[in-house]
Protein backbone atom coordinates (compact mmCIF):
# COMPACT_ATOMS: atom_id res chain seq x y z
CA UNK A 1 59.81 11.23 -39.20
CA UNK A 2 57.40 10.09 -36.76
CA UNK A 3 55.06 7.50 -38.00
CA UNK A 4 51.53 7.51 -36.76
CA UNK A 5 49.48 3.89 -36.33
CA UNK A 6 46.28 4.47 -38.01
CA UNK A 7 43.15 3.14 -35.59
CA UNK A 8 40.77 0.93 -37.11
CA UNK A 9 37.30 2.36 -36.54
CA UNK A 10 35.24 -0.23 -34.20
CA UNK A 11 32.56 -2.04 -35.84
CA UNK A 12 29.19 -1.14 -35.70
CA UNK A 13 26.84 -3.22 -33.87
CA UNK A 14 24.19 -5.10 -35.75
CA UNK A 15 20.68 -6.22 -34.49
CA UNK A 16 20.75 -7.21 -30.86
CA UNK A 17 22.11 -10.26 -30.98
CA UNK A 18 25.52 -8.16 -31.17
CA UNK A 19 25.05 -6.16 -27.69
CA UNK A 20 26.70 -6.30 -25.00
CA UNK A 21 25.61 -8.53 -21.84
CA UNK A 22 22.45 -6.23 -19.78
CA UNK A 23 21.86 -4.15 -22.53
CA UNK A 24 18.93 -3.90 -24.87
CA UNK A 25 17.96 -1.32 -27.92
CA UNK A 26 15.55 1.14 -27.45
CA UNK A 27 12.99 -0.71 -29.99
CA UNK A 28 12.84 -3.45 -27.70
CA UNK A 29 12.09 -1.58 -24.66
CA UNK A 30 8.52 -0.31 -24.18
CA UNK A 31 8.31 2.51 -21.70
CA UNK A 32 4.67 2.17 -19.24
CA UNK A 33 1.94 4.67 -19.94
CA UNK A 34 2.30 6.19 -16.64
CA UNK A 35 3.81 9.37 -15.05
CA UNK A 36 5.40 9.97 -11.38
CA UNK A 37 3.76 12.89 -10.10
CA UNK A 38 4.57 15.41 -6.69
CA UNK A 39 1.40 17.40 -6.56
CA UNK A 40 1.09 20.40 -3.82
CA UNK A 41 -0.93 23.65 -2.53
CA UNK A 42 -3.09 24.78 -0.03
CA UNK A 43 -5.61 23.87 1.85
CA UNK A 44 -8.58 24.05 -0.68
CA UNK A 45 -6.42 24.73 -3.84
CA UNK A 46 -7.99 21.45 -5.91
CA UNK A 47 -5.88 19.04 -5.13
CA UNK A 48 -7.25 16.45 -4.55
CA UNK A 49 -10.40 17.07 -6.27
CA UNK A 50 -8.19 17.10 -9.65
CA UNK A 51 -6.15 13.75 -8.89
CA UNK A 52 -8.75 11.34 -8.32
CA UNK A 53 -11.43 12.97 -10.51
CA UNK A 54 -9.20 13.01 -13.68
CA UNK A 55 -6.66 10.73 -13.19
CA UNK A 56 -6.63 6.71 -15.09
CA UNK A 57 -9.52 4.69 -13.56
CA UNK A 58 -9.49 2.56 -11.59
CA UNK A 59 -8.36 4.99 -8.91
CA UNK A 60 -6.53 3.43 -5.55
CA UNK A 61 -7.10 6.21 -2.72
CA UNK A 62 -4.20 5.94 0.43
CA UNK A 63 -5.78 8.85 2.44
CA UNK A 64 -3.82 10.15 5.81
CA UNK A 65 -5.81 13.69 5.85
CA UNK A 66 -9.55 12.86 6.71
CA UNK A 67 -11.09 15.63 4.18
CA UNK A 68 -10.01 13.46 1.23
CA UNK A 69 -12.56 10.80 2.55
CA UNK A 70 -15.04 13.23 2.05
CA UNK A 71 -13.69 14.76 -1.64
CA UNK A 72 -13.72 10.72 -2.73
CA UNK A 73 -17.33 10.21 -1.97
CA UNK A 74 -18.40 13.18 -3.52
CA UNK A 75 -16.43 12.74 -6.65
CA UNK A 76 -17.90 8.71 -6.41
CA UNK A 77 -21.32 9.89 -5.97
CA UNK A 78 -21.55 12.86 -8.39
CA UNK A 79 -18.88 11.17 -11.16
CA UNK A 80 -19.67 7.39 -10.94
CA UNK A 81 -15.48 7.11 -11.44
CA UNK A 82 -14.50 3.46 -10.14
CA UNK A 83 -12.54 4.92 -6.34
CA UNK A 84 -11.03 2.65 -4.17
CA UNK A 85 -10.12 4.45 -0.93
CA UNK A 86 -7.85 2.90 1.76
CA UNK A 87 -8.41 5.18 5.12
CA UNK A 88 -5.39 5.40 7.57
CA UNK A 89 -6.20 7.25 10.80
CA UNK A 90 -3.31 9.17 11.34
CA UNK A 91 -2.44 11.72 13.69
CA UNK A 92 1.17 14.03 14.93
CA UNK A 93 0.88 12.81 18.28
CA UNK A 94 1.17 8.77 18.05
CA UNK A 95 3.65 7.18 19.69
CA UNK A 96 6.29 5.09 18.48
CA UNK A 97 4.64 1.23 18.81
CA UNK A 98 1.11 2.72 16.77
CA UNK A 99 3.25 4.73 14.24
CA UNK A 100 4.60 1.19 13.74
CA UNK A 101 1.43 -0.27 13.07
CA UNK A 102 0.27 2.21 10.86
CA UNK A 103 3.07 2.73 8.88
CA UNK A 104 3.12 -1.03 7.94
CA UNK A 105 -0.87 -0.61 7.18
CA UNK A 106 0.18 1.85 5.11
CA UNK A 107 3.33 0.29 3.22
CA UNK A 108 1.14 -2.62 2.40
CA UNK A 109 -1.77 -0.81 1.14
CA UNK A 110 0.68 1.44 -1.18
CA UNK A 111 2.56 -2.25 -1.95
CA UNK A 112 -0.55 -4.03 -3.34
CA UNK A 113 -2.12 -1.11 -5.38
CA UNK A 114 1.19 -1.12 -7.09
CA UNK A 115 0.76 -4.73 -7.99
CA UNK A 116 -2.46 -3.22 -10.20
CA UNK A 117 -2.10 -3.58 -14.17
CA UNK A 118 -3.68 -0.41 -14.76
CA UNK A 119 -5.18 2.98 -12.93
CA UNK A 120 -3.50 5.15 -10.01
CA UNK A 121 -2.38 5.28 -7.08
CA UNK A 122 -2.85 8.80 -4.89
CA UNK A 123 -1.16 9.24 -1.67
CA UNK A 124 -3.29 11.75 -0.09
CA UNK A 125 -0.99 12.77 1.57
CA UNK A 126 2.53 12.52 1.19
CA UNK A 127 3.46 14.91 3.82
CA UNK A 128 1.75 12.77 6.23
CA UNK A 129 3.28 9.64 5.02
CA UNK A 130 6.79 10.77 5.32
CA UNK A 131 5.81 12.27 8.87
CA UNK A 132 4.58 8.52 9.94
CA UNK A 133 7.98 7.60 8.37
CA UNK A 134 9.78 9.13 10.77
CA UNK A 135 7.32 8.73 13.74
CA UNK A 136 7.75 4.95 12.91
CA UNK A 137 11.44 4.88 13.17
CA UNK A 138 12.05 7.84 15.91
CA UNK A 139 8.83 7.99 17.87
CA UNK A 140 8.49 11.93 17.37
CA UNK A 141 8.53 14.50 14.50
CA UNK A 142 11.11 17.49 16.51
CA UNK A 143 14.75 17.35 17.52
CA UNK A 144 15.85 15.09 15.49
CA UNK A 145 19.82 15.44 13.90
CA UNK A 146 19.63 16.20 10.10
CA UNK A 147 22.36 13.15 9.84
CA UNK A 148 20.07 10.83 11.63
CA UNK A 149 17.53 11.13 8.44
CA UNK A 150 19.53 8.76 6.02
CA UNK A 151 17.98 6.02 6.85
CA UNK A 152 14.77 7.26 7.03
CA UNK A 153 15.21 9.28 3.65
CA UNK A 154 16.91 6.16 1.54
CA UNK A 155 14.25 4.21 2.61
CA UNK A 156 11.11 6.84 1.34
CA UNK A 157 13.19 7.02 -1.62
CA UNK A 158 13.08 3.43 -2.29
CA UNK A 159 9.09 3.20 -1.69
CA UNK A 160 9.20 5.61 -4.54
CA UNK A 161 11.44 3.70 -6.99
CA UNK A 162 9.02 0.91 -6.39
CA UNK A 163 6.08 3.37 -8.36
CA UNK A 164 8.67 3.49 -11.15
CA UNK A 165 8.47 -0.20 -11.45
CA UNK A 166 4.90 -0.22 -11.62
CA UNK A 167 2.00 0.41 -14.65
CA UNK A 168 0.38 2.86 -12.35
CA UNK A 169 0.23 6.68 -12.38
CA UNK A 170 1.19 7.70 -8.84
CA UNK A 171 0.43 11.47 -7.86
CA UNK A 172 1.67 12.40 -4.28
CA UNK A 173 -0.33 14.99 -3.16
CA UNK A 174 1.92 17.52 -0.75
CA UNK A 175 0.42 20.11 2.08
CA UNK A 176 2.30 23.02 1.91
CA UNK A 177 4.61 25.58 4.59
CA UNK A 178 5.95 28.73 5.18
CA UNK A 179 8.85 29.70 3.44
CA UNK A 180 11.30 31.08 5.58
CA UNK A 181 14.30 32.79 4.83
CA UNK A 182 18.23 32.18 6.39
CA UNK A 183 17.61 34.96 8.66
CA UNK A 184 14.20 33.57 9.68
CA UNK A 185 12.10 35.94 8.27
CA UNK A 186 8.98 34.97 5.89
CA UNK A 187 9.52 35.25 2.57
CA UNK A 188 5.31 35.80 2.09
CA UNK A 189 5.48 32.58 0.22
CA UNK A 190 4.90 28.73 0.11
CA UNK A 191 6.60 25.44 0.15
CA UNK A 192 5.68 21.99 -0.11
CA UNK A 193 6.11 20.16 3.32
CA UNK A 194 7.19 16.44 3.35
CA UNK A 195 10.72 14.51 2.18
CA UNK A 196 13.21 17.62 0.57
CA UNK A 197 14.36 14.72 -2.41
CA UNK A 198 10.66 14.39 -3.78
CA UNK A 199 11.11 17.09 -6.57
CA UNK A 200 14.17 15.64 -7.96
CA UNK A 201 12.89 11.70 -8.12
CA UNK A 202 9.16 12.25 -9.76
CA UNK A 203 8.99 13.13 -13.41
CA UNK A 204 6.48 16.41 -13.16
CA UNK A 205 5.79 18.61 -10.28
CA UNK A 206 2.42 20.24 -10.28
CA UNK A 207 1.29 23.23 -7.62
CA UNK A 208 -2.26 24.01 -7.43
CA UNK A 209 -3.42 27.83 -6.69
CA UNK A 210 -6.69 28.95 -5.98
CA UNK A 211 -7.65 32.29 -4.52
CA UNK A 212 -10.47 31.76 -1.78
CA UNK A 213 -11.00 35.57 -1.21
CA UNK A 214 -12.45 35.81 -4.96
CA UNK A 215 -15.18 32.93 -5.63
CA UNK A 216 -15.11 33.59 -8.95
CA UNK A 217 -11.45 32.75 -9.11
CA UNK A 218 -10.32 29.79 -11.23
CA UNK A 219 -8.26 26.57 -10.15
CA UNK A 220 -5.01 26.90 -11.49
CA UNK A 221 -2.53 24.55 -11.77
CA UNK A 222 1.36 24.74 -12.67
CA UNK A 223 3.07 22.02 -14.20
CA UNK A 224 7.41 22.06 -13.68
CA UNK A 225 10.10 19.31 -14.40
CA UNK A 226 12.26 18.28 -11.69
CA UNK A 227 14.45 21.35 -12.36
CA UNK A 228 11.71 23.56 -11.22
CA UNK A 229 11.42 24.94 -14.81
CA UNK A 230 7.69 25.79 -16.31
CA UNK A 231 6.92 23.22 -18.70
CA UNK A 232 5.27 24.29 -22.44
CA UNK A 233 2.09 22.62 -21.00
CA UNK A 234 2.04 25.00 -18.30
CA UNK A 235 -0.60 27.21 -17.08
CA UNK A 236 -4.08 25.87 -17.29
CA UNK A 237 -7.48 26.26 -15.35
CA UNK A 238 -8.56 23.85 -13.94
CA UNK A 239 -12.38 23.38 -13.92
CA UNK A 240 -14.26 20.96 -10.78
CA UNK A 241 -17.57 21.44 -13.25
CA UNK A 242 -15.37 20.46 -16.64
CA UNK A 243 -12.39 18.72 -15.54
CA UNK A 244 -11.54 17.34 -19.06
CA UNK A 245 -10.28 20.58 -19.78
CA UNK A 246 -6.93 20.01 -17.69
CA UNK A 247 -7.34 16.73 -16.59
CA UNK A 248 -4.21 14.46 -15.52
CA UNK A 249 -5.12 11.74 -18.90
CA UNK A 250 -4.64 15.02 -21.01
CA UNK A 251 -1.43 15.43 -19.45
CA UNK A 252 -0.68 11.55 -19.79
CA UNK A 253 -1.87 12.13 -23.97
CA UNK A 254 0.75 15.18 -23.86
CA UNK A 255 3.61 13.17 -23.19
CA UNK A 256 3.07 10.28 -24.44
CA UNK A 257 1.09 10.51 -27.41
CA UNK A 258 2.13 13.41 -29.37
């Protein structure tokens, strides 16, 4: 006969004053009113438009591409929304000692907005940011080992950690590429340009589409998880005259306050 010790169930913890070092209950934890945000398209798909003219007020504008200057002051003007904008004069072709330079104007411009108690924080654009990235640290953008780019990649990655940490809503914006195919070929289609990880670390991926052979043609914008998977909030138009009706608060409400 074998004879079988019978395990006392563990007790349940009660309250927190029962937990465990470090950990805390859900109840007492109170998760920011924010959202982590990859945004990309092409050249005069909306944008940027749709970031800084919907987005939380007040809005903090890091711009690397010189037309968002332009888009800020119009939105400003026409809107009245409270824009910050903090103008970096970027270009492909610096050389190691001004990438420097820059990319520290540009760290501690993206450090203090995330300081902010409230608004967003656009990074117009992150393609350009990661390419001063790696200007900063190799002095050029080609011929460059795909091992070398841990450095430079844990590093990006931990700029981005730092939005988690904040009360801001932080939308990346990314230019986009040709996708190409193993044997080199184009596939006829687009993908975002900048650091390969940014998908997988923000919370919602949005593409912008906009067809500039039909004028009539709505802005459209696509809203994924990290997974690359449509999200139920999907498919809107996106209107520059009436951007309530897909405006980046809605999409803050959606998540948050249904």
């Amino acid at each position: 006969m074998v004879t079988r010790r019978m395990q006392r169930a563990p007790t349940p913890l009660r309250g927190t004053n029962n937990l465990p070092a470090g950990f805390s209950d859900f109840a007492t934890l109170e998760a920011p009113r924010r959202l982590i945000i990859a945004s990309s398209g092409q050249d005069k798909s909306g944008k940027t438009h749709w970031a800084i003219a919907t987005a939380p007020e007040p809005v903090y504008h890091i711009i690397t591409d010189p037309n968002g200057y332009y888009i800020a002051q119009k939105i400003k003007r026409e809107l009245g929304r409270e824009i910050y904008v903090h103008k970096l004069d970027y270009s492909r072709s610096l050389g190691k000692p001004d990438a420097a330079k820059l990319w520290n104007q540009f760290e501690a411009a993206y450090d203090e907005a995330l300081k902010q108690p409230k608004g967003t924080l656009v990074v117009d654009t992150a393609t350009e940011a990661y390419e001063l990235k790696r200007l900063e640290h190799f002095g050029k953008l080609t011929q460059v080992m795909p091992h070398n780019y841990m450095e430079v990649n844990t590093y990006f990655k931990d700029k981005l950690r730092q939005a988690y940490e904040s009360q801001l809503t932080v939308v990346f914006i990314h230019k986009m590429k040709k996708e190409y195919k193993g044997d080199g070929n184009w596939t006829g289609d687009y993908e975002r340009a900048g650091w390969g990880d940014m998908p997988f670390e923000v919370q919602v991926n949005v593409r912008h589409y906009y067809d500039g052979q039909n004028p009539q043609s709505p802005f459209r914008v696509y809203f994924y998880n990290n997974n690359q998977n449509m999200l139920d909030f999907a498919e809107r138009d996106f209107s520059v005259e009436e951007p309530d009706q897909m405006s980046l608060e809605q999409l803050l409400s959606t998540t948050f306050d249904n």
